[in-house]
N, C-alpha and C. Protein backbone atom coordinates (compact mmCIF):
# COMPACT_ATOMS: atom_id res chain seq x y z
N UNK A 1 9.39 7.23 1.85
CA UNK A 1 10.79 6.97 1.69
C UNK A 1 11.33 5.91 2.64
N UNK A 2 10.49 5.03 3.17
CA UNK A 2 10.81 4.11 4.69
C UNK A 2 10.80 2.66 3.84
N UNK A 3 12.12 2.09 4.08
CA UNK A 3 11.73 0.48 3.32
C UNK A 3 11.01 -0.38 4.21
N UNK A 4 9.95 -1.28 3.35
CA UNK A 4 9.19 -1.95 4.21
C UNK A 4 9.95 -3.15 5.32
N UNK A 5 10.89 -3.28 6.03
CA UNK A 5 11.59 -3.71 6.47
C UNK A 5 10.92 -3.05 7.77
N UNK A 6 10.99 -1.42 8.01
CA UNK A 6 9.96 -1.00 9.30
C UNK A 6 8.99 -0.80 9.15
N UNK A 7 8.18 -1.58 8.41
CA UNK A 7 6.54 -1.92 8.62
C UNK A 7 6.39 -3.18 8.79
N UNK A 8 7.79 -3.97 9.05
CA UNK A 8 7.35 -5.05 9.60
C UNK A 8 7.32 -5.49 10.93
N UNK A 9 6.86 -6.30 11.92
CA UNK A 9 6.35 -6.20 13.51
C UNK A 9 7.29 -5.31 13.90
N UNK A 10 7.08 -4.51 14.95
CA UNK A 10 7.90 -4.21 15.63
C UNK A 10 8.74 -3.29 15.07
N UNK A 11 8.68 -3.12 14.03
CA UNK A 11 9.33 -1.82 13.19
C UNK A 11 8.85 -0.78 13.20
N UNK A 12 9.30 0.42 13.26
CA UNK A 12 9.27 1.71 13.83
C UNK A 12 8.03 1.97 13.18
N UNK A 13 7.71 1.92 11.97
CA UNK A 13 6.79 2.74 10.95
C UNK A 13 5.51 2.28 11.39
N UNK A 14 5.58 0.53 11.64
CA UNK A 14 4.60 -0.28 12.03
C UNK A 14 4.45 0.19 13.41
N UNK A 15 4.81 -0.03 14.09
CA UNK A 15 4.48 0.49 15.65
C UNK A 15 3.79 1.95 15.69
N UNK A 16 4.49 3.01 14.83
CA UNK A 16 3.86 4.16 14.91
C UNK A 16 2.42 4.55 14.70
N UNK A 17 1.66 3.69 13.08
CA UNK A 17 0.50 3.33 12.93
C UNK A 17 0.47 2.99 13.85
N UNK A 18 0.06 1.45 14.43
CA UNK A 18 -0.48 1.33 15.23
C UNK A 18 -1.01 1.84 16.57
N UNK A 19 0.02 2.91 17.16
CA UNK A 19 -0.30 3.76 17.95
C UNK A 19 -0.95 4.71 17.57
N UNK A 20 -1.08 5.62 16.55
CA UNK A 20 -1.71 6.50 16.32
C UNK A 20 -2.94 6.02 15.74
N UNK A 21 -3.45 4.65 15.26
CA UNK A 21 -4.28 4.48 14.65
C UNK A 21 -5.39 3.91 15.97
N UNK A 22 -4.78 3.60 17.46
CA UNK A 22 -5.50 3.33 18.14
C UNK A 22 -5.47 4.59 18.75
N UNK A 23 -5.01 5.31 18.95
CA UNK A 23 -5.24 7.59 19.79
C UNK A 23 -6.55 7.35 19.07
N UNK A 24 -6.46 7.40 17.61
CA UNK A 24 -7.26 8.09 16.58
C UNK A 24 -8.74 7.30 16.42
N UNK A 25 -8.77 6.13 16.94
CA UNK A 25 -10.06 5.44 17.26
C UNK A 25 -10.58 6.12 18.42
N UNK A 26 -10.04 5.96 19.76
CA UNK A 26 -10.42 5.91 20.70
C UNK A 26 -11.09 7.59 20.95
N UNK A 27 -10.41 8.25 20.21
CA UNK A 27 -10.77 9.62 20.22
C UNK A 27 -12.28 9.93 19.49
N UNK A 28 -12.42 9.37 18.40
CA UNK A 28 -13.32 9.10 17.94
C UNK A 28 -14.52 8.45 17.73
N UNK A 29 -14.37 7.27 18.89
CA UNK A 29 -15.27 6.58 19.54
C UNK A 29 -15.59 4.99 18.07
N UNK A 30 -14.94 5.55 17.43
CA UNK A 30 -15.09 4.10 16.25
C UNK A 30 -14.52 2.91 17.00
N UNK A 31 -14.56 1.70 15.80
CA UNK A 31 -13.64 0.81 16.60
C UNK A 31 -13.06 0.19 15.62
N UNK A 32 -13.16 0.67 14.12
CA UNK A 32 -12.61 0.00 13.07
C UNK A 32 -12.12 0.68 12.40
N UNK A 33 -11.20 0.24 11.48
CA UNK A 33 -10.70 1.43 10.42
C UNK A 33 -11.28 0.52 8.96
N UNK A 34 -11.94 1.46 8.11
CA UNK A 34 -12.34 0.66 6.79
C UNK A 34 -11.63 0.25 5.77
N UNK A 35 -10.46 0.50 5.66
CA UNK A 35 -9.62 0.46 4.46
C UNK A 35 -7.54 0.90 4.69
N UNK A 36 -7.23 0.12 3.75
CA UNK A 36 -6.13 0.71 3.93
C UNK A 36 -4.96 0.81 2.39
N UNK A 37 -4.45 1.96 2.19
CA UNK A 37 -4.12 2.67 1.08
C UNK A 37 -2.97 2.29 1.39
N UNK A 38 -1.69 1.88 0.22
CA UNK A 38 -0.67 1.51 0.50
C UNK A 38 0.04 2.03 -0.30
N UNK A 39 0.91 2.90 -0.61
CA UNK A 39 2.26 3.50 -1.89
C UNK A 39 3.78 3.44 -0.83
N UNK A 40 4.07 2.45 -1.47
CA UNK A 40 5.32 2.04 -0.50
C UNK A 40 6.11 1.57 -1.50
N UNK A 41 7.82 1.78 -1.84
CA UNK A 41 8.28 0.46 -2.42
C UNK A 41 9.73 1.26 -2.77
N UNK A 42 9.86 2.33 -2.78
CA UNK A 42 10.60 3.03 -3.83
C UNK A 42 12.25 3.05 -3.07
N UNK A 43 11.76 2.74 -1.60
CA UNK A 43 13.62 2.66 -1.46
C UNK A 43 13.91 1.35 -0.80
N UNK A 44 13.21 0.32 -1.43
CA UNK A 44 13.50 -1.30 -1.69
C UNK A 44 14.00 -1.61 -3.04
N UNK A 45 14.07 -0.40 -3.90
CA UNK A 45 14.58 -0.76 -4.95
C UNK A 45 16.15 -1.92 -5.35
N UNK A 46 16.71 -2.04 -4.01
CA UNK A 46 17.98 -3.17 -4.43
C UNK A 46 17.57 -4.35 -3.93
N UNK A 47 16.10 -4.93 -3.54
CA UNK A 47 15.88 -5.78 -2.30
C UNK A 47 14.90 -6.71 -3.87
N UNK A 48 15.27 -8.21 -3.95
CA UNK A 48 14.94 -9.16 -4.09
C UNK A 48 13.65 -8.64 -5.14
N UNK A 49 12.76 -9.23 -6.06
CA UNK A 49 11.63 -9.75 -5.86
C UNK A 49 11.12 -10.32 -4.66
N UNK A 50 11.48 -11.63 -4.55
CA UNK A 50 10.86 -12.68 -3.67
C UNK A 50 11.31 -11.94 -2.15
N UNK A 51 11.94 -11.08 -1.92
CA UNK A 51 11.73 -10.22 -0.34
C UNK A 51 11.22 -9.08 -0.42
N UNK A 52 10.16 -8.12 -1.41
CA UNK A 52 9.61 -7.49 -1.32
C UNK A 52 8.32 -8.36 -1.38
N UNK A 53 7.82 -9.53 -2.10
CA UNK A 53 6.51 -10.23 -2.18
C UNK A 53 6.54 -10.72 -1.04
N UNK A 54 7.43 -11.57 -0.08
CA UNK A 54 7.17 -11.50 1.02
C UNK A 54 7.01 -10.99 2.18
N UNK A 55 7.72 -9.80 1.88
CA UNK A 55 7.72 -8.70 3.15
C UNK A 55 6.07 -8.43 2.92
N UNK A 56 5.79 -7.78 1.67
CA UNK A 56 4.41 -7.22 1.50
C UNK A 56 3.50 -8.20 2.01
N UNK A 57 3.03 -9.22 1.99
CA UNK A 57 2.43 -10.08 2.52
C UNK A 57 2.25 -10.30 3.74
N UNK A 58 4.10 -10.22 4.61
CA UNK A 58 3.89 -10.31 5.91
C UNK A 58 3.14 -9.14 6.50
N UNK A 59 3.14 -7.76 5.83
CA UNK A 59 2.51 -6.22 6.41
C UNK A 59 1.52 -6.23 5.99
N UNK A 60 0.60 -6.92 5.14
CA UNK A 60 -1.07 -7.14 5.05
C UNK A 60 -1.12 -8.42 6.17
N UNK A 61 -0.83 -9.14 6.00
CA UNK A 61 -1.20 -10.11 7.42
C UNK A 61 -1.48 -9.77 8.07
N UNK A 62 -0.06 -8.63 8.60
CA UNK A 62 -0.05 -8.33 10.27
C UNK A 62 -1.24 -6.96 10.65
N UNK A 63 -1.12 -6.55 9.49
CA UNK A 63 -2.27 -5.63 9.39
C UNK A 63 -3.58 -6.39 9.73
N UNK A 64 -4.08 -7.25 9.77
CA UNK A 64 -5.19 -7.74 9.45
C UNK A 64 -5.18 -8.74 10.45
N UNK A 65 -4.68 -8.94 11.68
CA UNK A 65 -4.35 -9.47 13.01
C UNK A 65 -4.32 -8.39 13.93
N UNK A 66 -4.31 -7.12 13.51
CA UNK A 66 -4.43 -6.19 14.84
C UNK A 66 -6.17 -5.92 14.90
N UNK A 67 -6.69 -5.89 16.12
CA UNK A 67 -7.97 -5.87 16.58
C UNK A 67 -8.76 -4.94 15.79
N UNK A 68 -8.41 -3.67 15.09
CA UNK A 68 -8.88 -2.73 14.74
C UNK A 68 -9.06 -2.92 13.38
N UNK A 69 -8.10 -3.20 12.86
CA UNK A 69 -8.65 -3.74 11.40
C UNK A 69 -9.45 -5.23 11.41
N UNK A 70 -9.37 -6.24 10.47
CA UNK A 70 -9.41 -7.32 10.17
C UNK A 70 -9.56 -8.21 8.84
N UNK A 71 -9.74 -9.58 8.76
CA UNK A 71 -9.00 -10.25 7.62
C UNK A 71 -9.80 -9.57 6.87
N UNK A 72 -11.01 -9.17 6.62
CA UNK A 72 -11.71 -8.54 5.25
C UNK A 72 -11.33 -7.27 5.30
N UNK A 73 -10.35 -6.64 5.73
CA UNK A 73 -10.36 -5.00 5.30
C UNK A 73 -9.36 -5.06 3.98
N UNK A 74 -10.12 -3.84 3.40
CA UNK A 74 -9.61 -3.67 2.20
C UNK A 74 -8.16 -2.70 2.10
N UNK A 75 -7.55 -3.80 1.22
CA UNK A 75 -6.10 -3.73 1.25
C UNK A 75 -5.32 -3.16 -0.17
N UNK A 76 -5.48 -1.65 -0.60
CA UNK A 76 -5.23 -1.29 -1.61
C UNK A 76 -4.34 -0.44 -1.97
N UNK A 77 -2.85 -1.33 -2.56
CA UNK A 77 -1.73 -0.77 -3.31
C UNK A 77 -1.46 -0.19 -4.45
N UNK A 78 -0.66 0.95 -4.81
CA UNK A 78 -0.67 1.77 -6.09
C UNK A 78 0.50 1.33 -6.26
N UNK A 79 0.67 0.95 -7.82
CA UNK A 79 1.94 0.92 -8.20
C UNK A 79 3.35 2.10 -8.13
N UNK A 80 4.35 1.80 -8.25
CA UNK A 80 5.18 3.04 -8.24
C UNK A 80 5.46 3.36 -9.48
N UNK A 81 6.24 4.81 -10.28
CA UNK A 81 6.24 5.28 -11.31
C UNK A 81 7.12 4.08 -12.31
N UNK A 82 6.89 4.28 -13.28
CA UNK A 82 7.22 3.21 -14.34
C UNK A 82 9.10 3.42 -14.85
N UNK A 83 9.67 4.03 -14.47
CA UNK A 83 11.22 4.11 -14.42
C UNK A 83 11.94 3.28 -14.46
N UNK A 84 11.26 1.34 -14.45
CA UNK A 84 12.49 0.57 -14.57
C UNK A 84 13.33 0.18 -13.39
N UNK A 85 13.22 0.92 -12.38
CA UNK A 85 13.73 1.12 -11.28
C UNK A 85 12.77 0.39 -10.46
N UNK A 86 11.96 0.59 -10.43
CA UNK A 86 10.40 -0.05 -9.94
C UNK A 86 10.05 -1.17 -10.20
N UNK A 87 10.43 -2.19 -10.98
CA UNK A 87 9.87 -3.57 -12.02
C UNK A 87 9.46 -4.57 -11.05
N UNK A 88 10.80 -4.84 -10.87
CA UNK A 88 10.36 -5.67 -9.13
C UNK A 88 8.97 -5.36 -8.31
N UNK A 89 8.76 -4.48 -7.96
CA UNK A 89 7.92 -4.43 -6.79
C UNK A 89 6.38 -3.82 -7.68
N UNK A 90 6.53 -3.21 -8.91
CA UNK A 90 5.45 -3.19 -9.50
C UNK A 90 5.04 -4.46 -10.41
N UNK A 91 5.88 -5.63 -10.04
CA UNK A 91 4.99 -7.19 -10.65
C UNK A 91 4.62 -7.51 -9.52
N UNK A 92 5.52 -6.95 -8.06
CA UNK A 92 4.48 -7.81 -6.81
C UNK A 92 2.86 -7.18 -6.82
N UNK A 93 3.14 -6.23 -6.72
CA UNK A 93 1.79 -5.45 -6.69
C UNK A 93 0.67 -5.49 -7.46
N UNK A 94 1.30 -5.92 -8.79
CA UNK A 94 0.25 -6.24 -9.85
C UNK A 94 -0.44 -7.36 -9.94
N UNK A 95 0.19 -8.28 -8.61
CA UNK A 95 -0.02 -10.25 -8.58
C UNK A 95 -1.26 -9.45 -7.54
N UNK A 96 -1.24 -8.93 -7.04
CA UNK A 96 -2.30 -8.78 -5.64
C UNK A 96 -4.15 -8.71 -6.13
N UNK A 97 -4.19 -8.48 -7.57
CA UNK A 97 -4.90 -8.80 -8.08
C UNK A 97 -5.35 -10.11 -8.71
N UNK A 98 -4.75 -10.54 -8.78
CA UNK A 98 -5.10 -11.84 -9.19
C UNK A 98 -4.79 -12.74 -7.92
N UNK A 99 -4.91 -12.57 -6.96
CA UNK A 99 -4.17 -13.81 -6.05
C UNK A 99 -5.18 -14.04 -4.80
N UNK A 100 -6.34 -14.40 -5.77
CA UNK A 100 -7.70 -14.90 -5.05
C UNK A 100 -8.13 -14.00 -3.45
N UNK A 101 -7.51 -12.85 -3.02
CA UNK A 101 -8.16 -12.41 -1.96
C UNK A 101 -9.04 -11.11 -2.45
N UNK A 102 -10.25 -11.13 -2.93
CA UNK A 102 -11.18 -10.36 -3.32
C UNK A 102 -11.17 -8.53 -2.45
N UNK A 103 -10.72 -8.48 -1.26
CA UNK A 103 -10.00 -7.37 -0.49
C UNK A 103 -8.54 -6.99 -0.07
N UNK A 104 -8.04 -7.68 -1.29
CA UNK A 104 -6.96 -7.09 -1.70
C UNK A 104 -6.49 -6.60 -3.31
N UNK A 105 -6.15 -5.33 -3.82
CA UNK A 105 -6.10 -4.93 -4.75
C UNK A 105 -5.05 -4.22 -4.94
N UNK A 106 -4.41 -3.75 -6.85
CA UNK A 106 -3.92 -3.33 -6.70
C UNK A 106 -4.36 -1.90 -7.67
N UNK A 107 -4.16 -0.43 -7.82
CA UNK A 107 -4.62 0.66 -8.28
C UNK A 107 -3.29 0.35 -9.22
N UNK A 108 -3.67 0.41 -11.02
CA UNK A 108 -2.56 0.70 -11.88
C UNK A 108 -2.40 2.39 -12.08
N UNK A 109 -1.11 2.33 -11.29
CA UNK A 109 -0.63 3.91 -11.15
C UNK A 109 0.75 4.54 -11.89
N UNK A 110 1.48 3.17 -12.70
CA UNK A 110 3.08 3.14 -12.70
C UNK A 110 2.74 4.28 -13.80
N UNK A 111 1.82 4.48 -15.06
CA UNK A 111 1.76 5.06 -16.02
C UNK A 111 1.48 6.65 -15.92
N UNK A 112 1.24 6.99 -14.70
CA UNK A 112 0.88 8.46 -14.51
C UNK A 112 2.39 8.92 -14.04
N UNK A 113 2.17 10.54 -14.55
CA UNK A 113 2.76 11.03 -15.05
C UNK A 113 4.22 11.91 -13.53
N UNK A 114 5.10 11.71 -13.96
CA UNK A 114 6.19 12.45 -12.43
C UNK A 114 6.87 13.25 -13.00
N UNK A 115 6.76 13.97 -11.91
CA UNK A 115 7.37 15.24 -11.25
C UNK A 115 8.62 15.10 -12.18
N UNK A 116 8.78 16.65 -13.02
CA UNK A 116 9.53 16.69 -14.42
C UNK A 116 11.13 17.45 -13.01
N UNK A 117 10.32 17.97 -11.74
CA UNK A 117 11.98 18.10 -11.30
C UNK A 117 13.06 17.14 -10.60
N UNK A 118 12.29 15.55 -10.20
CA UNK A 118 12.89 14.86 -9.81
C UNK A 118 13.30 13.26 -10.51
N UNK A 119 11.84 12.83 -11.18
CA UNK A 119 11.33 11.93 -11.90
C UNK A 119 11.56 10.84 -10.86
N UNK A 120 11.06 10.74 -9.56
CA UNK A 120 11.10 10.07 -8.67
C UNK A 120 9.89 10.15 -7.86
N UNK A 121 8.78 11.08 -8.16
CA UNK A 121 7.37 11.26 -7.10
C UNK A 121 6.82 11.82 -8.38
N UNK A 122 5.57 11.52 -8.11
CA UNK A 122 3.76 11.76 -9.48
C UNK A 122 4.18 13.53 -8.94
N UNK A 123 3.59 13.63 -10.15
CA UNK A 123 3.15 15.04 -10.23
C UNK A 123 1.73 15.01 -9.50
N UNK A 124 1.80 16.69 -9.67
CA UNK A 124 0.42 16.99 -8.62
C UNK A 124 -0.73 16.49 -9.04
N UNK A 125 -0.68 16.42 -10.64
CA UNK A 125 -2.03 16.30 -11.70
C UNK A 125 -2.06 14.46 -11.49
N UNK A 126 -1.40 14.06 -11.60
CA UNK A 126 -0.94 12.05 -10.81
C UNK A 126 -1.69 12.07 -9.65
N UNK A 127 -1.13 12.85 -8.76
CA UNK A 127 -1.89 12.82 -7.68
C UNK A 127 -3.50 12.57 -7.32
N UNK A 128 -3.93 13.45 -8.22
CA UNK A 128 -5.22 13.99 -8.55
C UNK A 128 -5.86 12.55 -8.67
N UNK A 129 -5.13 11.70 -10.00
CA UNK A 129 -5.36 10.98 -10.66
C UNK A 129 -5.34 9.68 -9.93
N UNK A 130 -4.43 9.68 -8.89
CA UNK A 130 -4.29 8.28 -8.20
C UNK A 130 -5.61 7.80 -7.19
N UNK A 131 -6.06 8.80 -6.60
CA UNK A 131 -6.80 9.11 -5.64
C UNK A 131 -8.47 8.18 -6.33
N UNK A 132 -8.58 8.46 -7.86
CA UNK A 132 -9.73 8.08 -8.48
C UNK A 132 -9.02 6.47 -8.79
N UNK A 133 -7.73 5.98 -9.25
CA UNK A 133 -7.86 4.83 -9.88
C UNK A 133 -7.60 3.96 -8.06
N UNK A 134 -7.07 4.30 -7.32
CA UNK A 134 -7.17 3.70 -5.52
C UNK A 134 -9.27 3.37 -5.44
N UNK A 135 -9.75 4.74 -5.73
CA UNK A 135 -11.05 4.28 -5.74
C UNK A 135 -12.08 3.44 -6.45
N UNK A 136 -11.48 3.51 -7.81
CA UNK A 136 -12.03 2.30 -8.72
C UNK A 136 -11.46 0.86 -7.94
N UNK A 137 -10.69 0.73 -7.70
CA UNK A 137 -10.37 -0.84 -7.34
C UNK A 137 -11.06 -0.98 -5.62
N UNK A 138 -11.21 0.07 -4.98
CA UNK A 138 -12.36 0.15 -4.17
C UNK A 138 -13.93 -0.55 -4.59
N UNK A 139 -14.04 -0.10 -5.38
CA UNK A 139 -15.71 -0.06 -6.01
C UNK A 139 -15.35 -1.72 -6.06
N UNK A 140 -14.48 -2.10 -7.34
CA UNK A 140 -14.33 -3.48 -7.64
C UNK A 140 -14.30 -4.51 -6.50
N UNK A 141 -13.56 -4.01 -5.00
CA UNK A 141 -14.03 -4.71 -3.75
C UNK A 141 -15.42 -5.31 -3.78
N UNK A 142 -16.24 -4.17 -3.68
CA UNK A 142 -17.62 -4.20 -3.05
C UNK A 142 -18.44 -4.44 -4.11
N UNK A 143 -18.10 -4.50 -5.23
CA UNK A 143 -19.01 -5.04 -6.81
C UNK A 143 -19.73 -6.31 -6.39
C-alpha cells in the first residue's frame, strides 16, 4: 500500500530494505541477494504514466547500485489486478519485457482472479497462482 515515491533514495521503504537486507546478509554470512520480486503500484493510481515508468526505473537502478545486489540481478514485476484502475502502471510493467534488459521481467498477473470482498488484492487461489507465473519469467531469465 506504499507509493513508490518511498522506494525512491532515501525513502523510508527504500532505506528500510536496505537495512534489513544488509542485518539479513550479514547474519547469514551470504553476500548477495539473487533476485528481486516486485508487486507495487496500486496507490500510484492518480500519478502520471510517464512518473510511474520513471520512478520504476529509478528503483531498479538504485537497486542494482547497492553492493549487495547488482546490474544482473533479476528484476521481476507482477502486474496489478485488471480493474481499469491499474492501466497505467500495468503498460509500464508490461514494457519491462520487451525493453532489451534480459534480467528484467515482467509476471502477467492482472488476469487472476481478486478477493470477491474487496476487489482490490488476488485472492488466496491468485496467490497460489502468482508465485508460479513470478517463476516462469524466472526460468525465461536463465533460458
Amino acid at each position: 500500500g506504499q507509493c513508490i515515491e518511498k522506494w525512491i533514495y532515501d525513502g523510508e521503504m527504500y532505506n528500510e530494505c536496505v537495512c534489513v537486507t544488509k542485518k539479513c546478509l550479514g547474519v547469514s554470512n551470504l553476500r548477495h541477494i539473487h533476485g528481486i520480486l516486485w508487486h507495487q503500484g496500486e496507490a500510484d493510481y492518480m500519478n502520471t504514466h510517464e512518473y510511474y515508468e520513471h520512478s520504476l526505473n529509478t528503483v531498479i537502478n538504485q537497486f542494482r547500485n547497492e553492493y549487495f545486489f547488482n546490474e544482473y540481478i533479476p528484476f521481476i514485476a507482477g502486474e496489478l489486478l485488471n480493474n481499469n484502475t491499474y492501466d497505467k502502471q500495468n503498460r509500464v510493467l508490461e514494457k519491462l519485457n520487451f525493453n532489451g534488459d534480459k534480467y528484467i521481467r515482467c509476471a502477467y498477473t492482472r488476469y487472476l482472479q481478486c478477493n470477491v470482498n474487496d476487489n482490490l488484492h488476488f485472492s488466496t487461489m491468485s496467490h497460489r497462482l502468482m508465485g508460479q507465473l513470478y517463476y516462469d519469467q524466472y526460468k525465461i531469465i536463465f533460458s
